[in-house]
C-alpha atoms as a PDB file:
ATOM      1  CA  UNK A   1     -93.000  13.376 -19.244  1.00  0.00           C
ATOM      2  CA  UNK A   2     -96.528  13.712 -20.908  1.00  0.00           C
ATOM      3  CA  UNK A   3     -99.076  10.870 -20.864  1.00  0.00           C
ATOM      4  CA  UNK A   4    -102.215  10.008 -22.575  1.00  0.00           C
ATOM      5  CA  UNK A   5    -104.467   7.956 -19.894  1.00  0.00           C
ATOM      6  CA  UNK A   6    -107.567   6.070 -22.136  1.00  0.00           C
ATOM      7  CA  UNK A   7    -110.317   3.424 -22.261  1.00  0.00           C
ATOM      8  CA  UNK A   8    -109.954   4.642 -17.981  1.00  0.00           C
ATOM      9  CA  UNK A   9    -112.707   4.533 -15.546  1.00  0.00           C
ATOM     10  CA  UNK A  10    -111.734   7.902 -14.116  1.00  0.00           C
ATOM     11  CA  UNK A  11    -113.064   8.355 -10.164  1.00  0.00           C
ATOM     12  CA  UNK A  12    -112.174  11.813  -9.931  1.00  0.00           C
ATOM     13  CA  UNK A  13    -113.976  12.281  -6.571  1.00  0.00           C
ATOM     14  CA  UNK A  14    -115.546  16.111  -7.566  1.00  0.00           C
ATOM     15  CA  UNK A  15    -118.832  15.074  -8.810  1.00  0.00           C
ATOM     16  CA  UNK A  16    -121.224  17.375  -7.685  1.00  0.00           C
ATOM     17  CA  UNK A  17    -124.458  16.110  -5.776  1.00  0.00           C
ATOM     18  CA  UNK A  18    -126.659  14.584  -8.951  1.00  0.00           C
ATOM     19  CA  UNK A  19    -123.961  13.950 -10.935  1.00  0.00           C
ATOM     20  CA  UNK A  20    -121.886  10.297 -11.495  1.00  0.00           C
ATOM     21  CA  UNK A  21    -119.446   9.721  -8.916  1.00  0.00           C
ATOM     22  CA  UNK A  22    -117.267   8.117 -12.220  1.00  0.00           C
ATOM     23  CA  UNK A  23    -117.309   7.811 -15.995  1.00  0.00           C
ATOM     24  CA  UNK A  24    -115.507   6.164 -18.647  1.00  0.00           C
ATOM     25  CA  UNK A  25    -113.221   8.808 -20.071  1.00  0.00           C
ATOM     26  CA  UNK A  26    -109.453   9.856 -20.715  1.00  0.00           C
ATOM     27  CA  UNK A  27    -107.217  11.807 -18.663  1.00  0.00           C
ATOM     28  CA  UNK A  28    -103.752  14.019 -19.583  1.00  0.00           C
ATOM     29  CA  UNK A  29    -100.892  14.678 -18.038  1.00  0.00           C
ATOM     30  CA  UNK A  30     -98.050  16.907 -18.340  1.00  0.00           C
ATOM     31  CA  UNK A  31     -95.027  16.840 -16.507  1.00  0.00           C
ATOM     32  CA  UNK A  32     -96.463  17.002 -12.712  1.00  0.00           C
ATOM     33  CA  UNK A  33     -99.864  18.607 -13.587  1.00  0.00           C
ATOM     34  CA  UNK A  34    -102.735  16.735 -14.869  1.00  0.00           C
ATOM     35  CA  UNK A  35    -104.498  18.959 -17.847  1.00  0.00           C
ATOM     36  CA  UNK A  36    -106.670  16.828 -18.915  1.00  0.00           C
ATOM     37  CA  UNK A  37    -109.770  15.287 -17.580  1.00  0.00           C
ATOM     38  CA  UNK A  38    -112.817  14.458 -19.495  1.00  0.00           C
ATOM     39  CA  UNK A  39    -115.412  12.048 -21.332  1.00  0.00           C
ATOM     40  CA  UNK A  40    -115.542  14.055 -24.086  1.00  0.00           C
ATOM     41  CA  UNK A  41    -113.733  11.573 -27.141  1.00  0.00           C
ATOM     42  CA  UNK A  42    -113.600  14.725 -29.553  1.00  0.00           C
ATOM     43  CA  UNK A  43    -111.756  16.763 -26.632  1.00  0.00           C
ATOM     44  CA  UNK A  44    -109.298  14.009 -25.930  1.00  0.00           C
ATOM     45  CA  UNK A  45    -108.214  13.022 -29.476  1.00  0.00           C
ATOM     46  CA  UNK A  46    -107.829  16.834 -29.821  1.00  0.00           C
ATOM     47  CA  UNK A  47    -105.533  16.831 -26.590  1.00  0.00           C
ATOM     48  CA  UNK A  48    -103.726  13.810 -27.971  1.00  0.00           C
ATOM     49  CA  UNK A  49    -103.136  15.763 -31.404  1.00  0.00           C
ATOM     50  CA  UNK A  50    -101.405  19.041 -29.770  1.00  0.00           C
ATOM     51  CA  UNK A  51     -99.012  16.368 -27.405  1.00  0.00           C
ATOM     52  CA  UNK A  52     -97.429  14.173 -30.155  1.00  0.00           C
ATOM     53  CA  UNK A  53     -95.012  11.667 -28.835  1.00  0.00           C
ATOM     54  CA  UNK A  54     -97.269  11.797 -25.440  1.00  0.00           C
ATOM     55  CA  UNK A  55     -96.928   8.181 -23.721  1.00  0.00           C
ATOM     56  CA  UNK A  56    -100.365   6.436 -24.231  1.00  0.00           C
ATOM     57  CA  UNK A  57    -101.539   4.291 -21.169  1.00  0.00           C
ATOM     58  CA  UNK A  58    -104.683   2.260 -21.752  1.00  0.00           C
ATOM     59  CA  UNK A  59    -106.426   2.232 -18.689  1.00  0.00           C
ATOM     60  CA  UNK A  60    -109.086  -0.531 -19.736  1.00  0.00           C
ATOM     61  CA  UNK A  61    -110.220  -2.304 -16.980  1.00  0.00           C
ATOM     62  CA  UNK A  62    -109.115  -0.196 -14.324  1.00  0.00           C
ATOM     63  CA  UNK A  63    -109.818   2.447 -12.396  1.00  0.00           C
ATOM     64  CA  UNK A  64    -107.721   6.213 -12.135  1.00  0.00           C
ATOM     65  CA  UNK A  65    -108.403   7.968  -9.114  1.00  0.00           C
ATOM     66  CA  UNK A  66    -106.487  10.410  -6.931  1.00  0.00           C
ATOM     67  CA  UNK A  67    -103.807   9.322  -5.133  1.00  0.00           C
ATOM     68  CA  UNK A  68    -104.685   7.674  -1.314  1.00  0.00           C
ATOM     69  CA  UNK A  69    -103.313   9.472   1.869  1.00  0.00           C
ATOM     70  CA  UNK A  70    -102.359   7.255   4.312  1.00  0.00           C
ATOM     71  CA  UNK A  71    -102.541  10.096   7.835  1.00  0.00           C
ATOM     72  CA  UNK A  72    -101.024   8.127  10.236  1.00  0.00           C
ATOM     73  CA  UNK A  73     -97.826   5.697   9.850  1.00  0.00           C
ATOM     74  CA  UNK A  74     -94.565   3.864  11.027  1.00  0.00           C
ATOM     75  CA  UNK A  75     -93.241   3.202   7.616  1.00  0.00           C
ATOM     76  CA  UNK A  76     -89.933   1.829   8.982  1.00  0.00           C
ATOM     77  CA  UNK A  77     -91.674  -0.675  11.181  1.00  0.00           C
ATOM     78  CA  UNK A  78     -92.070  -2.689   8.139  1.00  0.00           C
ATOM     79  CA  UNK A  79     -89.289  -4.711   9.655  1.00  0.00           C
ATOM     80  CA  UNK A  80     -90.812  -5.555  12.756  1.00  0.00           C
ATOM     81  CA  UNK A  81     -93.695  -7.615  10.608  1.00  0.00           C
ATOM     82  CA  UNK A  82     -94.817 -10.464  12.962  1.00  0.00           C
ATOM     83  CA  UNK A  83     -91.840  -9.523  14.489  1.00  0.00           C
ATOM     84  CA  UNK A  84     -94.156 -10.387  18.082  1.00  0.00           C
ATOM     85  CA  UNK A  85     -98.023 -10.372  18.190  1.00  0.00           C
ATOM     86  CA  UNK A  86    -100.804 -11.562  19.996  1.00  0.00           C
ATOM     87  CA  UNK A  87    -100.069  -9.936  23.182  1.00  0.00           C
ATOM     88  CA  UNK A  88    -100.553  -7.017  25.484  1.00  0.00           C
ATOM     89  CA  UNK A  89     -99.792  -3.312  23.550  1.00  0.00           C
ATOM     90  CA  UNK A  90     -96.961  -2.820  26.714  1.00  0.00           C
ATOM     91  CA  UNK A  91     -95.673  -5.925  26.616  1.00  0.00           C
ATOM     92  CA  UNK A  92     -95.008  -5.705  23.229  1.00  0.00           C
ATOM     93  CA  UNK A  93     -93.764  -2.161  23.307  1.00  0.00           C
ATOM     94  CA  UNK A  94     -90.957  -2.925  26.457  1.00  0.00           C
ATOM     95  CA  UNK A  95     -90.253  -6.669  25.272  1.00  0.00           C
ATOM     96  CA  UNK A  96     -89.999  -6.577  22.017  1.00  0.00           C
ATOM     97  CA  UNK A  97     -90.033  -3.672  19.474  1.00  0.00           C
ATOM     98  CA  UNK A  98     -88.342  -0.667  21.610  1.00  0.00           C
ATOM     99  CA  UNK A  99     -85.361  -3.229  22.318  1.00  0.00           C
ATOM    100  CA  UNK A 100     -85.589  -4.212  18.487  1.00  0.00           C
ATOM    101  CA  UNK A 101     -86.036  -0.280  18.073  1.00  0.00           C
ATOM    102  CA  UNK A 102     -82.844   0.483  20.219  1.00  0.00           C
ATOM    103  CA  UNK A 103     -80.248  -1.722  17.929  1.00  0.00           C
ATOM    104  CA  UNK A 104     -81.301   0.106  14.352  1.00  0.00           C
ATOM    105  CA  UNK A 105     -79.225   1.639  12.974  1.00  0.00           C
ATOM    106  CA  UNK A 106     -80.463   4.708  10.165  1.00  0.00           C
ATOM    107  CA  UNK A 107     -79.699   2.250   7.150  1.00  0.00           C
ATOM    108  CA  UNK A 108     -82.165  -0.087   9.033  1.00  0.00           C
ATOM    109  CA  UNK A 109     -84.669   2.609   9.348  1.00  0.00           C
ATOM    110  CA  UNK A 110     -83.733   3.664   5.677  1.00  0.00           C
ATOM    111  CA  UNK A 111     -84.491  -0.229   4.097  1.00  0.00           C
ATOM    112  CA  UNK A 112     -87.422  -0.439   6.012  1.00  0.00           C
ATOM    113  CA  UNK A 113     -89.179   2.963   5.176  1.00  0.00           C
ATOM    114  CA  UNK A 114     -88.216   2.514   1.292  1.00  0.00           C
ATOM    115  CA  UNK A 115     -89.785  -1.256   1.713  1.00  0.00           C
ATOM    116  CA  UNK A 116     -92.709   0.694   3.176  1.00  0.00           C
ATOM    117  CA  UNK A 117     -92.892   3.291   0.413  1.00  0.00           C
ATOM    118  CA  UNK A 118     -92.668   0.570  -1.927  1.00  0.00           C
ATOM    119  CA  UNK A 119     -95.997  -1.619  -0.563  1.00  0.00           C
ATOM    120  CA  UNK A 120     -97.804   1.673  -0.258  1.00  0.00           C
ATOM    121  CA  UNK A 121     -96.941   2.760  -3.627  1.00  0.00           C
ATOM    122  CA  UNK A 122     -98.055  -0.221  -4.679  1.00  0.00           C
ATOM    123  CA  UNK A 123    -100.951  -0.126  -3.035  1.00  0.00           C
ATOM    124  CA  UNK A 124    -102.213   3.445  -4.442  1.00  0.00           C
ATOM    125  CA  UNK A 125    -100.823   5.675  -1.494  1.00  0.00           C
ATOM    126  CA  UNK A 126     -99.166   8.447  -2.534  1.00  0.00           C
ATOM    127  CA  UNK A 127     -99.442  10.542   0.291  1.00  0.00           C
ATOM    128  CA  UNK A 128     -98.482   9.981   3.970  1.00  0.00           C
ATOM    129  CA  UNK A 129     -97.439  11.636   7.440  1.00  0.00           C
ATOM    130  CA  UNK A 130     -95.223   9.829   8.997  1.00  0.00           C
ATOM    131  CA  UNK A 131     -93.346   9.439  13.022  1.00  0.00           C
ATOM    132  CA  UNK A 132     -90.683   7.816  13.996  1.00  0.00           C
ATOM    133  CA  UNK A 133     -86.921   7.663  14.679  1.00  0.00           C
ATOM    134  CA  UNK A 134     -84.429   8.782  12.512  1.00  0.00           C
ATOM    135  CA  UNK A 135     -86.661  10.685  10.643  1.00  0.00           C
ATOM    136  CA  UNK A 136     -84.118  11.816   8.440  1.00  0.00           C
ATOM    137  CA  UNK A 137     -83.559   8.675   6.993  1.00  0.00           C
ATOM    138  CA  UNK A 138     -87.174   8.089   6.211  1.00  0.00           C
ATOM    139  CA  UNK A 139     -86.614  11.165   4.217  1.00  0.00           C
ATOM    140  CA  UNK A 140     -83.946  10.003   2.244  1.00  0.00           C
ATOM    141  CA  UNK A 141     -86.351   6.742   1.550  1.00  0.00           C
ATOM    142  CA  UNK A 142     -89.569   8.905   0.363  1.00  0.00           C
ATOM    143  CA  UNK A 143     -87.439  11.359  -1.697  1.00  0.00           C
ATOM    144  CA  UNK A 144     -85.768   8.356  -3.713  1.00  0.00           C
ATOM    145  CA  UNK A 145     -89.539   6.745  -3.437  1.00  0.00           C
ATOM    146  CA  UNK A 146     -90.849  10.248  -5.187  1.00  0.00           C
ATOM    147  CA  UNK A 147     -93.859   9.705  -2.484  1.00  0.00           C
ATOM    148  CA  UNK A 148     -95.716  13.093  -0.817  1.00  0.00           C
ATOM    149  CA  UNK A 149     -94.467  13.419   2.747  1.00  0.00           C
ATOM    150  CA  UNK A 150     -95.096  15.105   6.051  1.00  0.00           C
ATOM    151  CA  UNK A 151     -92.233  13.751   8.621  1.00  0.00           C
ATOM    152  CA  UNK A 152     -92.442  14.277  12.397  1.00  0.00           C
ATOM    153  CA  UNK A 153     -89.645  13.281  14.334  1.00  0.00           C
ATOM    154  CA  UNK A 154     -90.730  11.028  17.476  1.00  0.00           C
ATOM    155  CA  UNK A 155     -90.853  12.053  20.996  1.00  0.00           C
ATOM    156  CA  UNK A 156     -91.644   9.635  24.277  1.00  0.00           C
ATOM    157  CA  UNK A 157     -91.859  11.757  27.333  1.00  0.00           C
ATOM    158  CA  UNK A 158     -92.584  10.773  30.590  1.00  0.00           C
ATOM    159  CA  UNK A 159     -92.180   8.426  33.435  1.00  0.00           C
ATOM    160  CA  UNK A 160     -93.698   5.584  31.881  1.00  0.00           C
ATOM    161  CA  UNK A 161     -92.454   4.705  29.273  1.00  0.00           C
ATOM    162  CA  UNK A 162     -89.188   5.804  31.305  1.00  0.00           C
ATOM    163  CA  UNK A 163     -85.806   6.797  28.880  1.00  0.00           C
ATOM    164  CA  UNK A 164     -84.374   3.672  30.421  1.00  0.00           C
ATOM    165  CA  UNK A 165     -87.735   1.336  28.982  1.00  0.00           C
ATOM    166  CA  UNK A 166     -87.468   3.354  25.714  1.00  0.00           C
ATOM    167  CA  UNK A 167     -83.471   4.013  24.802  1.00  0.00           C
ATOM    168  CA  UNK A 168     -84.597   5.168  21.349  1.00  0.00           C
ATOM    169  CA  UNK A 169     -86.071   8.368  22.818  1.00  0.00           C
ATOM    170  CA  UNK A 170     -83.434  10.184  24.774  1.00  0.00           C
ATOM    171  CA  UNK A 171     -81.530   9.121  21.672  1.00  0.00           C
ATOM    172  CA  UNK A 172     -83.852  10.379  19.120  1.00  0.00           C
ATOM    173  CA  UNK A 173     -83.782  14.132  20.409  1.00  0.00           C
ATOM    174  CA  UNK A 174     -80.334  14.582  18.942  1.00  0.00           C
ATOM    175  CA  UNK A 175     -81.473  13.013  16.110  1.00  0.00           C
ATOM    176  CA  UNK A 176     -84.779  15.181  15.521  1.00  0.00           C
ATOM    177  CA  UNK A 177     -82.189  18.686  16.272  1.00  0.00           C
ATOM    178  CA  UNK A 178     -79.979  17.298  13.486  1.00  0.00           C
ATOM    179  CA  UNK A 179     -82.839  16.286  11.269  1.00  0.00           C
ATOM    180  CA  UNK A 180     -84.395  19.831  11.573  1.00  0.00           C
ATOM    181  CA  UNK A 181     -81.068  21.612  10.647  1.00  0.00           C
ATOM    182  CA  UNK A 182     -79.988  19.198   8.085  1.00  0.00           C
ATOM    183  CA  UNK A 183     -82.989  18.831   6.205  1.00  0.00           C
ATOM    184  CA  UNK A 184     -85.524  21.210   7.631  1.00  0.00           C
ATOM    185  CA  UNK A 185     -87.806  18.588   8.911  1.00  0.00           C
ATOM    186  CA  UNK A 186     -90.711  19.996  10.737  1.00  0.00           C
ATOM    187  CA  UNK A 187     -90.061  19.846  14.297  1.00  0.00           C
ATOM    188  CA  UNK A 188     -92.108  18.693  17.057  1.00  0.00           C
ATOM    189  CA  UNK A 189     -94.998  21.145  17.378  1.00  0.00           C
ATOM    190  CA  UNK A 190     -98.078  20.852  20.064  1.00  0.00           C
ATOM    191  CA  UNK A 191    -101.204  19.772  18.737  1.00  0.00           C
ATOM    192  CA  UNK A 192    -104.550  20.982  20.084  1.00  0.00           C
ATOM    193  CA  UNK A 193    -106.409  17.388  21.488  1.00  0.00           C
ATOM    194  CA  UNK A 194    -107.848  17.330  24.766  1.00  0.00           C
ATOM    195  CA  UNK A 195    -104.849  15.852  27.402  1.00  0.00           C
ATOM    196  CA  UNK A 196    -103.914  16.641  30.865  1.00  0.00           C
ATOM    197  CA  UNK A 197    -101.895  19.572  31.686  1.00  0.00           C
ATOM    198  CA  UNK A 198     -98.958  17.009  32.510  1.00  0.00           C
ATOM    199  CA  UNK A 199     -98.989  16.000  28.850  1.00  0.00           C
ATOM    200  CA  UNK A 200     -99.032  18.726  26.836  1.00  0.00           C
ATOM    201  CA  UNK A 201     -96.435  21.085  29.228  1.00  0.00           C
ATOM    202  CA  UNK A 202     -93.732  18.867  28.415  1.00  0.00           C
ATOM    203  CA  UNK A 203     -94.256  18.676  24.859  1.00  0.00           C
ATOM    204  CA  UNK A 204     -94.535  22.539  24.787  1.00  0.00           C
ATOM    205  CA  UNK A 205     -91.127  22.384  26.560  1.00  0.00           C
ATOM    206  CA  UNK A 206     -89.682  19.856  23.776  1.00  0.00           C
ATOM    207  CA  UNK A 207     -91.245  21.317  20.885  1.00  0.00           C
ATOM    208  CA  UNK A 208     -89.901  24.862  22.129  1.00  0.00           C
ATOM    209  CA  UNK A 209     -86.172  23.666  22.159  1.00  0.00           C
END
């Protein structure tokens, strides 16, 4: 598909040090690569000529940007919305939402990661990394959502929470081996942060099998 963006205020976040950080001007777009980007009336209308049959957006009182990236999210949690609140992080964790967590099924987590792609669609993400369970069927959710996507599977190690506080987990490692074989998720991988030796040995082991 090629379209014709126009009458935009284009934020196109690579103005140099001086320079505007946005202008009014027109932007082009052809099939998944944006070729045009400028003030320049003459050089758009001469864009527009070359791309009959383009689709023209007019952009007047808005703003085109880049795409946001959201870096950290749970998109399937969308379902636990005021699902509990107002209370201690742990006593929300073992009450409420890894018991909630431990009955989904992967259509759940489906629904509620494609309601999540929606809102942040919506919202002007088009980016995100993403944890959590059933990681595979958050896939399924961005791919039909067309969204950018960099999936982790989850992993809860530990004595606290224990496997028995958090069922999802012991689950979840069968589900993160069939997500990486099935659809070549990345797998659990050590990052470098500073944590105690007793954190990051286990995840080596983990992220190793």
């Amino acid at each position: 598909m090629t379209l014709f963006f126009r009458n935009c205020k284009v934020l196109p976040m690579t103005a140099a040090a001086g320079e505007p950080n946005c202008f009014d001007g027109y932007v082009g777009v052809e099939g998944r690569r944006i070729a045009l980007v400028t003030a320049d009336a003459a050089a758009a209308e001469a864009w527009r000529a070359v791309h009959v049959g383009a689709r023209e957006i007019d952009g007047r009182g808005g703003i085109l940007m880049p795409g946001l990236v959201n870096t950290h999210c749970h998109m399937a949690m969308t379902l636990q919305r005021s699902y509990a609140d107002d209370m201690a992080l742990m006593e929300w964790l073992n009450d409420h939402i890894w018991p909630f967590e431990a009955r989904q099924t992967d259509d759940d987590i489906r629904v509620g990661a494609l309601l999540g792609a929606a809102e942040m669609l919506l919202g002007g993400v088009t980016s995100v990394v993403d944890m959590y369970w059933s990681e595979a069927a958050v896939f399924d959710a961005v791919d039909r959502a067309g969204m950018r996507a960099l999936l982790c599977a989850s992993s809860i190690r530990g004595s606290k929470p224990s496997k028995a506080t958090c069922p999802r987990s012991s689950r979840n490692a069968r589900d993160r081996r069939a997500s990486v074989r099935d659809w070549r998720l990345m797998p659990p991988t050590p990052v470098r942060r500073r944590i105690c030796d007793a954190g990051w040995r286990p995840a080596v082991v983990t992220a190793s099998r």
